[in-house]
C-alpha atoms as a PDB file:
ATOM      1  CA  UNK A   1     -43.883 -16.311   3.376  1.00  0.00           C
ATOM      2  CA  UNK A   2     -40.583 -18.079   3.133  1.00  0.00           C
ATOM      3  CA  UNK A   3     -37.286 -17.095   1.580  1.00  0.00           C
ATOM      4  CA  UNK A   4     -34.739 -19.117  -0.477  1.00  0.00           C
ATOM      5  CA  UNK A   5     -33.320 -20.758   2.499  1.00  0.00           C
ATOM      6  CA  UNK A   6     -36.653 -21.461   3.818  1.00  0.00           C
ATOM      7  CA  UNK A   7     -36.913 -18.978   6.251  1.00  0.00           C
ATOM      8  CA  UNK A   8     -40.357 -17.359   6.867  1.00  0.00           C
ATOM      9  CA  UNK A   9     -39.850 -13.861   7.067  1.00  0.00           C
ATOM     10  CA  UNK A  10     -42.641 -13.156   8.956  1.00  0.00           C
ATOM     11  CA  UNK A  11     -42.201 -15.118  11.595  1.00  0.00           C
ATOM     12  CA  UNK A  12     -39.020 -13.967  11.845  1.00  0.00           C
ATOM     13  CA  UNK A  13     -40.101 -10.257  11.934  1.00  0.00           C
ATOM     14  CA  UNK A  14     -42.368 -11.216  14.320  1.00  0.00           C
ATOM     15  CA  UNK A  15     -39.730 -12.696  16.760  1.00  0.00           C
ATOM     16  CA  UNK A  16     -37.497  -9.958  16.612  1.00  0.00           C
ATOM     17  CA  UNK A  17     -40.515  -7.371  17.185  1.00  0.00           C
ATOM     18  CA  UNK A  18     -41.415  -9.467  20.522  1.00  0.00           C
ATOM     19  CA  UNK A  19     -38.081  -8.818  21.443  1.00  0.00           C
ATOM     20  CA  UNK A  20     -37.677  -5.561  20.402  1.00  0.00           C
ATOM     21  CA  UNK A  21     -36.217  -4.298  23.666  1.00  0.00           C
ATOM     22  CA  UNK A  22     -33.616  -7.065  22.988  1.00  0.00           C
ATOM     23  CA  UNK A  23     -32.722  -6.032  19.961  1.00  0.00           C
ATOM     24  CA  UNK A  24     -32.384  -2.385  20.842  1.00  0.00           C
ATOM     25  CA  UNK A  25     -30.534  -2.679  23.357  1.00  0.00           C
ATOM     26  CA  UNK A  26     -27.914  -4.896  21.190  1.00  0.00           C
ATOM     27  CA  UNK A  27     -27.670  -2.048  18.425  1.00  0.00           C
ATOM     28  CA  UNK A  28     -27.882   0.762  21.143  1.00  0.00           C
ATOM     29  CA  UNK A  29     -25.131  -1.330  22.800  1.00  0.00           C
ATOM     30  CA  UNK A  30     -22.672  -1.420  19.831  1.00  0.00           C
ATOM     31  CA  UNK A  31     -23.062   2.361  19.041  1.00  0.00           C
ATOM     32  CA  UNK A  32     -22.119   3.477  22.609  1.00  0.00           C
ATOM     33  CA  UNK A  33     -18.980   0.827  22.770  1.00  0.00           C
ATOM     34  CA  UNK A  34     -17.870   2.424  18.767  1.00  0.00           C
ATOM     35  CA  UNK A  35     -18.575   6.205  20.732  1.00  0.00           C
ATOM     36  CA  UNK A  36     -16.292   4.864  24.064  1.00  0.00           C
ATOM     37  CA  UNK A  37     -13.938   3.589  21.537  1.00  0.00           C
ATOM     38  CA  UNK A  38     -13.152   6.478  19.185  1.00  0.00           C
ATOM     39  CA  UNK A  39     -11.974   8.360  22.912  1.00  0.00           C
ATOM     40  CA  UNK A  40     -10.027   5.533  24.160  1.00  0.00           C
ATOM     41  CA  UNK A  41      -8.136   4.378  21.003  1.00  0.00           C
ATOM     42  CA  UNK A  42      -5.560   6.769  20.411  1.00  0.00           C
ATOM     43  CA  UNK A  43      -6.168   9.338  17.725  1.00  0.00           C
ATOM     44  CA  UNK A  44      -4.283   8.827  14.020  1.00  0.00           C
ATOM     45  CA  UNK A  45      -4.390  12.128  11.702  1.00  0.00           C
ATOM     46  CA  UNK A  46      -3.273  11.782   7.944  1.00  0.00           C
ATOM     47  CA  UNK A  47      -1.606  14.521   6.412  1.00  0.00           C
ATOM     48  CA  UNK A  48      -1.196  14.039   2.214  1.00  0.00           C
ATOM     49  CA  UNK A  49       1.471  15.600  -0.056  1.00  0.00           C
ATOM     50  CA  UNK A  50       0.708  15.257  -3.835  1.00  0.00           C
ATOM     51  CA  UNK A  51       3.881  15.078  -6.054  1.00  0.00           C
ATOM     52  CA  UNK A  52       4.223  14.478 -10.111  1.00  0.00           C
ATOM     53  CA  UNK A  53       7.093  12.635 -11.677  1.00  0.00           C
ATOM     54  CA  UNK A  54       9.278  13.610 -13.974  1.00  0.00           C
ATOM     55  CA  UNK A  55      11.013  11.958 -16.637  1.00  0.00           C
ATOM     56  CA  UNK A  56      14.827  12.449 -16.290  1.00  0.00           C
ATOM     57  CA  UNK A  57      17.721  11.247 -18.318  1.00  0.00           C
ATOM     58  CA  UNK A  58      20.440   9.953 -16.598  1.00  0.00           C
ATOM     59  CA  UNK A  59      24.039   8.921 -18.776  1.00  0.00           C
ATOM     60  CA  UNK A  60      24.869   5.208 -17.738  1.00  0.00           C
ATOM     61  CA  UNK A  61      28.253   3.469 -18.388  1.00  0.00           C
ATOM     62  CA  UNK A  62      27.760   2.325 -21.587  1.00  0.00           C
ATOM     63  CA  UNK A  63      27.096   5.468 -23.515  1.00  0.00           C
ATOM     64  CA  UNK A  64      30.160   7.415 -21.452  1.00  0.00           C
ATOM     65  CA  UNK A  65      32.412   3.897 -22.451  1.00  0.00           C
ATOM     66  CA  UNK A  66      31.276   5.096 -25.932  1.00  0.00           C
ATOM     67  CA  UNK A  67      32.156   8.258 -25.714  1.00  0.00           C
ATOM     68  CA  UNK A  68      35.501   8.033 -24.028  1.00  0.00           C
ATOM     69  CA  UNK A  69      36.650   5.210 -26.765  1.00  0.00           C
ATOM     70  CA  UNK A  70      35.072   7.367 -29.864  1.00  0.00           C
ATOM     71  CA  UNK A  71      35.488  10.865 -28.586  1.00  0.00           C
ATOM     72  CA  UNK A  72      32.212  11.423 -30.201  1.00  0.00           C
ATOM     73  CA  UNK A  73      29.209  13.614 -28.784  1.00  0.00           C
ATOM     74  CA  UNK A  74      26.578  10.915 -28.085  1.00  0.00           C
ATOM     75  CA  UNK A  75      23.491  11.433 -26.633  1.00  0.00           C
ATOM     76  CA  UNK A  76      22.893   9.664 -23.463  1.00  0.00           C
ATOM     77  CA  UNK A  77      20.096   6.917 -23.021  1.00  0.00           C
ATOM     78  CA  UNK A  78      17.132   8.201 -20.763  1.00  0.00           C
ATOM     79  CA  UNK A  79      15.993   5.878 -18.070  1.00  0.00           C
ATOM     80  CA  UNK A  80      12.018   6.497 -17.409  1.00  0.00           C
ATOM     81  CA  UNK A  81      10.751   5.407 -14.578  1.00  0.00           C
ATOM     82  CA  UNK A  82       7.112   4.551 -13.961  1.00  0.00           C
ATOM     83  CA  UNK A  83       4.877   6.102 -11.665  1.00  0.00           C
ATOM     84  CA  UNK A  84       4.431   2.359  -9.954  1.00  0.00           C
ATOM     85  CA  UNK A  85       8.521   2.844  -9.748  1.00  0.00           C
ATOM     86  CA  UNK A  86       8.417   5.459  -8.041  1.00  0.00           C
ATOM     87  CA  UNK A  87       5.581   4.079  -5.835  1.00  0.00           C
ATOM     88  CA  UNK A  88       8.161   1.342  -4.863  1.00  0.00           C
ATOM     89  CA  UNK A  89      11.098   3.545  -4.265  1.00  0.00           C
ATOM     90  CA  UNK A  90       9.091   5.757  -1.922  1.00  0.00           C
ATOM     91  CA  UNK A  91       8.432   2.719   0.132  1.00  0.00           C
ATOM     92  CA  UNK A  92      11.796   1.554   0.312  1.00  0.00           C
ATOM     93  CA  UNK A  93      13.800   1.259   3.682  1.00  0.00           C
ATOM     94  CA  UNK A  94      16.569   3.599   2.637  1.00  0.00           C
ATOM     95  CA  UNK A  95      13.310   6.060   1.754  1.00  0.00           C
ATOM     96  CA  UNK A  96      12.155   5.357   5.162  1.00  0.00           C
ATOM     97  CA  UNK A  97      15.252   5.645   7.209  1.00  0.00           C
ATOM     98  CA  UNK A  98      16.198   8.994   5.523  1.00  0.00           C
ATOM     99  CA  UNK A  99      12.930  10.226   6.468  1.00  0.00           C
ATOM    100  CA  UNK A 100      13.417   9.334   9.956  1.00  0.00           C
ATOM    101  CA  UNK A 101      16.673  11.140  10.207  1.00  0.00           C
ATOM    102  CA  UNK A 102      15.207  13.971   8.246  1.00  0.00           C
ATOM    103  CA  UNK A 103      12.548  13.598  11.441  1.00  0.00           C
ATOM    104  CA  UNK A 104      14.881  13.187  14.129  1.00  0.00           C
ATOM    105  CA  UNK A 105      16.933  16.408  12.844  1.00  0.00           C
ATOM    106  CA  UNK A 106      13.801  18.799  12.720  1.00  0.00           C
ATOM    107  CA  UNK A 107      12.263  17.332  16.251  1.00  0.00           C
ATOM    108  CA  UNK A 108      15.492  16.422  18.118  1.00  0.00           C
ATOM    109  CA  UNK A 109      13.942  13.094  18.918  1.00  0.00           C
ATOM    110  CA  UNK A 110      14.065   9.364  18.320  1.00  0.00           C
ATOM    111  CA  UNK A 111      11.314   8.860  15.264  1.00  0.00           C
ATOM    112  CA  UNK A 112      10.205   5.752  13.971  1.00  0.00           C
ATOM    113  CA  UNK A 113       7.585   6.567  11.122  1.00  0.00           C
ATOM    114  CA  UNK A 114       4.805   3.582  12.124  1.00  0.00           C
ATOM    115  CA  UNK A 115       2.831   4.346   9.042  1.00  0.00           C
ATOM    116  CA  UNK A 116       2.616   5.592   5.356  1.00  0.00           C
ATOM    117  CA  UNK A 117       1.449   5.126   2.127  1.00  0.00           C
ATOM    118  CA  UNK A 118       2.418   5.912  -1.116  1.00  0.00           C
ATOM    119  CA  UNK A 119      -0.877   5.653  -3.595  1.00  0.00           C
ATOM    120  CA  UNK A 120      -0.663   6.573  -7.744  1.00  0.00           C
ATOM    121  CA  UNK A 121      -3.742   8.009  -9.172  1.00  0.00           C
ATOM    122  CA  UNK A 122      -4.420   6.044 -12.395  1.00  0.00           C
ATOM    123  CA  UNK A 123      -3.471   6.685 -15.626  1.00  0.00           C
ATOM    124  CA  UNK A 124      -1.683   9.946 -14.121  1.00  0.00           C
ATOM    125  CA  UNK A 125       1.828  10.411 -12.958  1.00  0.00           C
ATOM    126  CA  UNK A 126       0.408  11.710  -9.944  1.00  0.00           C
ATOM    127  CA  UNK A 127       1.245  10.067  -6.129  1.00  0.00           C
ATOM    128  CA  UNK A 128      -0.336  10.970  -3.150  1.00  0.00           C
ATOM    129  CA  UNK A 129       2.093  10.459  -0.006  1.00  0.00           C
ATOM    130  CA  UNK A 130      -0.071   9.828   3.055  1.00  0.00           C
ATOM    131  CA  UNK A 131       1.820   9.917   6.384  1.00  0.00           C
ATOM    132  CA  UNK A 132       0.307   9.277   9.667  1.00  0.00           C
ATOM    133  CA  UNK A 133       0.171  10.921  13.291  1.00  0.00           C
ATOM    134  CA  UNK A 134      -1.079  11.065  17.026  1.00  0.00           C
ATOM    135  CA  UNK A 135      -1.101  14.781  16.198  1.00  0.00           C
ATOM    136  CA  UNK A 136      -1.810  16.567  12.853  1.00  0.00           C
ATOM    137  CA  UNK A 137       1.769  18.389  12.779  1.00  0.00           C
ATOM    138  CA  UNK A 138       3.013  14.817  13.408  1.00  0.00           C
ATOM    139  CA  UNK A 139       1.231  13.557  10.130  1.00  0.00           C
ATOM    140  CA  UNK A 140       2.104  16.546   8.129  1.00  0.00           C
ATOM    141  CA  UNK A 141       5.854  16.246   8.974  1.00  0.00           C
ATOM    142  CA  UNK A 142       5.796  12.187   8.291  1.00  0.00           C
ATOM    143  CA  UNK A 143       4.160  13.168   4.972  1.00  0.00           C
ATOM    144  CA  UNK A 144       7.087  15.712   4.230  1.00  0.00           C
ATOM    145  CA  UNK A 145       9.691  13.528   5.777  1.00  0.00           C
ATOM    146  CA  UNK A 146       8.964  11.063   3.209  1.00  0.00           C
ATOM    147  CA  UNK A 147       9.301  13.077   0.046  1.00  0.00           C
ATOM    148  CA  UNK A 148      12.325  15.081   1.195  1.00  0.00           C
ATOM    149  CA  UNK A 149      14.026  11.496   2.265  1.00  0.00           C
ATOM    150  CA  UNK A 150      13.304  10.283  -1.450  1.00  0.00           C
ATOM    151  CA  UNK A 151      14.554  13.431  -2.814  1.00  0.00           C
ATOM    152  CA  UNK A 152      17.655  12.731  -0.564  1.00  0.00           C
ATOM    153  CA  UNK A 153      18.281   9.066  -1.640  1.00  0.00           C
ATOM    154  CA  UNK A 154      17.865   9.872  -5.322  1.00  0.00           C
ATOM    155  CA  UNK A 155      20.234  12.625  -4.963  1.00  0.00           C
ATOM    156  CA  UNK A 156      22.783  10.628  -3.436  1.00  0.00           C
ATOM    157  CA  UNK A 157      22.510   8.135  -6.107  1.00  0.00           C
ATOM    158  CA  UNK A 158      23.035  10.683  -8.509  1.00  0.00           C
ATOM    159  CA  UNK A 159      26.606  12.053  -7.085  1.00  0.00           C
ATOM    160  CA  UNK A 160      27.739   8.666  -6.672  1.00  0.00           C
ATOM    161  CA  UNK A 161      27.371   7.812 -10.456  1.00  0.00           C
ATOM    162  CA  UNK A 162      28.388  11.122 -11.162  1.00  0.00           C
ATOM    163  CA  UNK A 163      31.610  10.991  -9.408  1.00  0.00           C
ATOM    164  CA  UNK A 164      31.755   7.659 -10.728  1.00  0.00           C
ATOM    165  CA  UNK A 165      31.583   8.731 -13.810  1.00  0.00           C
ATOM    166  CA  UNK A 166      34.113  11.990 -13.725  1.00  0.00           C
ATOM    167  CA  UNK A 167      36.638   9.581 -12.211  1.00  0.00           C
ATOM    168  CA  UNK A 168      36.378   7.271 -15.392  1.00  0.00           C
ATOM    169  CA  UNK A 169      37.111  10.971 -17.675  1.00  0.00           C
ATOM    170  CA  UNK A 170      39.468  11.867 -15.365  1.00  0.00           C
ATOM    171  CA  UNK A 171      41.498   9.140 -16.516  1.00  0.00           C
ATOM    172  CA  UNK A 172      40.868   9.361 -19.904  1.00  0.00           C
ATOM    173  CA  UNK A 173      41.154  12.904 -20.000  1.00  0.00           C
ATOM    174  CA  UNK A 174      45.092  12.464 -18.829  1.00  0.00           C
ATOM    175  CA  UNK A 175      45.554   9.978 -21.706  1.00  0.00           C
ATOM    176  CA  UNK A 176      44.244  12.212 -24.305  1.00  0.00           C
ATOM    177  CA  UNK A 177      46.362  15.067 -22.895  1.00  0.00           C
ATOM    178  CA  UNK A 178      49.608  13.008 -22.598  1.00  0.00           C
ATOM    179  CA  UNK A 179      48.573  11.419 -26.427  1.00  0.00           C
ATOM    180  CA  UNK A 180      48.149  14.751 -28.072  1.00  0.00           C
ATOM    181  CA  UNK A 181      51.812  16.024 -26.301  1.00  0.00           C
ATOM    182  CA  UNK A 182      53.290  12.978 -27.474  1.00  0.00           C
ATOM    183  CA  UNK A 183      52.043  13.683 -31.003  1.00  0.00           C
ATOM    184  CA  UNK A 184      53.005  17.340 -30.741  1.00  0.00           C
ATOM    185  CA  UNK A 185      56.462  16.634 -29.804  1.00  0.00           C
ATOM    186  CA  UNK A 186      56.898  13.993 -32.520  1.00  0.00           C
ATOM    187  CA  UNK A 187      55.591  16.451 -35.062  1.00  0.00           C
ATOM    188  CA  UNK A 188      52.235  14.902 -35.456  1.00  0.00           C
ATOM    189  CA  UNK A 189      49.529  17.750 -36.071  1.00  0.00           C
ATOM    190  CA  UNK A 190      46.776  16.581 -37.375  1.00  0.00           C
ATOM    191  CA  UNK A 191      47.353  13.946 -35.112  1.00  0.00           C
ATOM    192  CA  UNK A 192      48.428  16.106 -32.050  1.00  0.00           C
ATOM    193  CA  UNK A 193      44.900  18.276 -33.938  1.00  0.00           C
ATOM    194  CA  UNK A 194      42.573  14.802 -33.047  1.00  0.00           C
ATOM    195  CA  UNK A 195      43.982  14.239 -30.019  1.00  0.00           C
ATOM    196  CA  UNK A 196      43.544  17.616 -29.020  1.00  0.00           C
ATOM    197  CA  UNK A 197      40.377  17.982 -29.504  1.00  0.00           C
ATOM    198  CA  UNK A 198      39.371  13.859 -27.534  1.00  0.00           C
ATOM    199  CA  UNK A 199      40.822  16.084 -25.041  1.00  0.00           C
ATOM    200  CA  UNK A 200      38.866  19.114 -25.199  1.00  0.00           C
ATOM    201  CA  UNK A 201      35.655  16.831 -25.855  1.00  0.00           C
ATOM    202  CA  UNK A 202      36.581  14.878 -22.531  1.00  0.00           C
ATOM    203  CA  UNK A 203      36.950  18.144 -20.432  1.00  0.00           C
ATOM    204  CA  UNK A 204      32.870  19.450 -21.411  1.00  0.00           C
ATOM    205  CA  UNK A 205      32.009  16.137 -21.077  1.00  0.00           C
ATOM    206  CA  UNK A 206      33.692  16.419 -17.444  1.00  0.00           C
ATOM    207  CA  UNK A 207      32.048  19.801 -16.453  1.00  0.00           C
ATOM    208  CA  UNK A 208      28.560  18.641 -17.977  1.00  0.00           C
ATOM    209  CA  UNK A 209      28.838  15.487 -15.302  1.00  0.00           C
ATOM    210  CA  UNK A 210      29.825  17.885 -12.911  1.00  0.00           C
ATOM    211  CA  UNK A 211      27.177  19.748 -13.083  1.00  0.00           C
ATOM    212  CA  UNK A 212      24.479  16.859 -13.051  1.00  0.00           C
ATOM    213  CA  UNK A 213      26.220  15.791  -9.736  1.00  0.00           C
ATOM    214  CA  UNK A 214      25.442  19.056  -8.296  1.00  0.00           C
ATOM    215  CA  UNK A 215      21.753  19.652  -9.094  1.00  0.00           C
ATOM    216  CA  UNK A 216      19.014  19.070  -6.762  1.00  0.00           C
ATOM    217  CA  UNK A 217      16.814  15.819  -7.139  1.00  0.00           C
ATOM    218  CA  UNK A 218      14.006  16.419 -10.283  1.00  0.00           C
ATOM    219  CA  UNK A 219      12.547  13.092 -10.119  1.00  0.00           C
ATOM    220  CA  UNK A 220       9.249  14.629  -8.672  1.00  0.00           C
ATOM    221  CA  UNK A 221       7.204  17.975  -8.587  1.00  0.00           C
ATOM    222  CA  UNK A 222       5.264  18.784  -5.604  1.00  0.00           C
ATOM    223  CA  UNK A 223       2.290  19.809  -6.647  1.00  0.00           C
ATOM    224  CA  UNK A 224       0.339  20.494  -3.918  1.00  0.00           C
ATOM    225  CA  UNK A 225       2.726  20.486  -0.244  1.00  0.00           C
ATOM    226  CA  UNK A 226       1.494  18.667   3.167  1.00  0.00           C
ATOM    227  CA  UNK A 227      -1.833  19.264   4.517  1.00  0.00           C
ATOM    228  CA  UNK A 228      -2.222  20.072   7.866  1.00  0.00           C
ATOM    229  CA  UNK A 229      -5.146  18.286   8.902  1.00  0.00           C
ATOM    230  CA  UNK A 230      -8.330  20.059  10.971  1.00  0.00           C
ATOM    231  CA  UNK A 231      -8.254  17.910  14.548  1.00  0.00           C
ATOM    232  CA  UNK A 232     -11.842  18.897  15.007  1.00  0.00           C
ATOM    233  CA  UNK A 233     -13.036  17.956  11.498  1.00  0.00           C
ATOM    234  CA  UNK A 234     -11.223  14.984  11.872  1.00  0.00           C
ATOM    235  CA  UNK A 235     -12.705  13.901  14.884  1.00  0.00           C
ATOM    236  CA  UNK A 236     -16.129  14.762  14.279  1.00  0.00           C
ATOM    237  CA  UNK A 237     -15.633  12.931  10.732  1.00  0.00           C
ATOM    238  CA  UNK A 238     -14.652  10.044  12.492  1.00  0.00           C
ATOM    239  CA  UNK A 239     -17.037  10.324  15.085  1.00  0.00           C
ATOM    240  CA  UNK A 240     -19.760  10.389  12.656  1.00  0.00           C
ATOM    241  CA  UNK A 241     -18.247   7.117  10.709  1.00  0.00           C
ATOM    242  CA  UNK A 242     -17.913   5.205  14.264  1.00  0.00           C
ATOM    243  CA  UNK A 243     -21.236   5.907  15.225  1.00  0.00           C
ATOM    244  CA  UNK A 244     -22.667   3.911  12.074  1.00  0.00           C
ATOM    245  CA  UNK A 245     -20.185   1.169  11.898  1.00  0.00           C
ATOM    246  CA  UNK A 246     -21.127   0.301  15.549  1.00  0.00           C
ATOM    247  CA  UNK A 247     -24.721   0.728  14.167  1.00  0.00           C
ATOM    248  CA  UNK A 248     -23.974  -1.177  11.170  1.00  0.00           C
ATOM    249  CA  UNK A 249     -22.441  -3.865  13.664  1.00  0.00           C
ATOM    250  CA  UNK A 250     -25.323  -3.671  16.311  1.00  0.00           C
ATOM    251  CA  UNK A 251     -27.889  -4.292  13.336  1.00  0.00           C
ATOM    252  CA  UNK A 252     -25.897  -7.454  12.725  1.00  0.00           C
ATOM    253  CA  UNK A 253     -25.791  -9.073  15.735  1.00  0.00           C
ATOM    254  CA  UNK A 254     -29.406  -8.071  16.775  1.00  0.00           C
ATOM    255  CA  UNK A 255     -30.062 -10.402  12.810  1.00  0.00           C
ATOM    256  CA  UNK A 256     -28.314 -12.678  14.347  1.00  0.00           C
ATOM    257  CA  UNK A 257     -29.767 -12.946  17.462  1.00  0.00           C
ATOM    258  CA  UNK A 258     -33.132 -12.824  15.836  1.00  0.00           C
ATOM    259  CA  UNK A 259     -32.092 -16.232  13.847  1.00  0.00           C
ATOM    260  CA  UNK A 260     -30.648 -17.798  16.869  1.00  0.00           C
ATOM    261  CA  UNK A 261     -34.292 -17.298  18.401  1.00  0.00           C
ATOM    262  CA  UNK A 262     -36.244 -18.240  15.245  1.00  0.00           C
ATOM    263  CA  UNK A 263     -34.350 -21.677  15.030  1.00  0.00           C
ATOM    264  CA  UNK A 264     -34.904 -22.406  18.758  1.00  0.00           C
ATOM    265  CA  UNK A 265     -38.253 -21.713  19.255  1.00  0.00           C
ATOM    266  CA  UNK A 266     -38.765 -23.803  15.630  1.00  0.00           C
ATOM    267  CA  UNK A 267     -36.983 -26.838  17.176  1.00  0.00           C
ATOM    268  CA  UNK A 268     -39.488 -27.111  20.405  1.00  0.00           C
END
C-alpha cells in the first residue's frame, strides 16, 4: 500500500516496528532533554492587567485661537483615540522608560523591563498588558509599571498643552482687561460692556484649562488590576506543555529516522 509520494506505508511501519527500541529511545530521549530543560532555562512568569479606554476630549489650538479672537463659548474638538492607538502608545519608549523609573523607585534598583506586551481584544476597547518576570512579583510589578508609566506620559502631555494653553489666555486675558479700561476711561460702555465681558469669558476659560491640567490621566480604566501569578501552577502548567512538545518533537525525529531507514534499505 503506497501513499501519494509513493511511499508504502507498510513497509514503512514495518521498519520502524523492527526498530522500535530505536525509535523509543529517540522520543523517550526528547521528553527527558524538554523535562532537563524547563529546570535549567530560567523561569519567566506573566502577570496581566486588563484596562478599558476611554474617550476623552482634549481642546487643541485651533478651537482656543477661536475662542480668544471671537470671545465666543465654543465647544472644543474631541480627539478619539483607537484602541490600536493606545496599543502603540503603551509600547512606546517614553511608556517604557517611565515604567522603568516607576520600577527603579518602588525596588531601589537598576530595571530594565526585557519583556511586554500590549494585546487588544477585538472589537472591544479592552487591552490586556502582559509583563514578564524571573519571579511572579517581578511580572506583576512590570505589568503595573507599564500602565502607571502610560498614565504618567499622558499626564504630562496634558499639563504641557495645558500650560501651553493658559499662557496663550494669559495674554489675551491682559489685552481684554487693558481694552475694556481703555474703553471705560474714554466713555465707551457698551464698548467697555463687550470688552468686559471677552474678559470675563477669558478668565473661565482660564480656570476650566486649569483645571484639565490638574486632573489625573482618564485615558484608561483598569478593569481588572495585576495578577499575581501561582509559581506552582505555573510550573506544573509548563511542565505539562514541555513534556509534549519534547514528545511532539521526539515523534518527529523518530518519522524521520524511520524514512532515513526506509530509503536506505530501498536503495540496496
Amino acid at each position: 500500500m503506497k501513499n501519494a509520494v509513493g511511499i508504502d506505508l507498510k513497509r514503512l511501519i514495518y521498519i520502524m516496528w523492527v526498530r522500535k527500541k530505536v525509535i523509543g529511545g529517540i522520543i523517550a530521549g526528547c521528553m527527558a532533554v524538554a523535562v532537563v530543560a524547563l529546570f535549567v532555562v530560567p523561569k519567566q512568569y506573566e502577570s496581566t492587567t486588563l484596562v478599558k479606554t476611554r474617550n476623552v476630549g482634549i481642546s487643541i489650538d485651533e478651537v482656543t485661537t477661536k475662542l480668544i479672537a471671537s470671545g465666543r463659548n465654543e465647544e472644543g474638538i474631541h480627539i478619539d483615540l483607537s484602541s490600536a492607538a493606545y496599543v502603540e502608545l503603551m509600547k512606546s519608549r517614553a511608556v517604557c522608560a517611565e515604567a522603568e523609573r516607576i520600577i527603579r523607585s518602588k525596588t531601589n534598583t537598576d530595571a530594565a523591563i526585557s519583556g511586554y506586551h500590549v494585546k487588544n481584544t477585538r472589537m472591544t476597547n479592552l487591552i490586556s498588558v502582559t509583563g514578564g518576570g524571573r519571579t511572579p512579583e517581578e511580572a506583576q510589578l512590570v505589568s503595573q509599571a507599564i500602565v502607571e508609566g502610560f498614565q504618567a506620559v499622558q499626564e504630562k502631555k496634558n499639563q504641557e498643552t495645558q500650560d501651553q494653553i493658559i499662557r496663550i489666555l494669559d495674554e489675551r486675558i491682559e489685552v481684554a482687561r487693558q481694552a475694556s479700561e481703555d474703553a471705560r476711561a474714554q466713555g465707551k460702555a457698551d464698548a467697555a460692556e463687550i470688552k468686559q465681558t471677552l474678559y470675563m469669558r477669558l478668565m473661565q476659560q482660564r480656570e476650566q484649562h486649569i483645571i484639565q491640567r490638574d486632573m489625573p490621566c482618564m485615558d484608561i480604566q483598569i478593569i481588572d488590576p495585576a495578577d499575581l501569578p501561582d509559581k506552582d501552577a505555573v510550573l506544573e502548567r509548563k511542565k505539562k506543555l514541555t513534556v509534549l512538545e519534547g514528545f511532539v518533537v521526539g515523534v518527529m525525529l523518530a518519522l524521520g529516522y524511520g524514512l532515513f531507514c526506509y530509503k536506505r534499505e530501498g536503495n540496496k
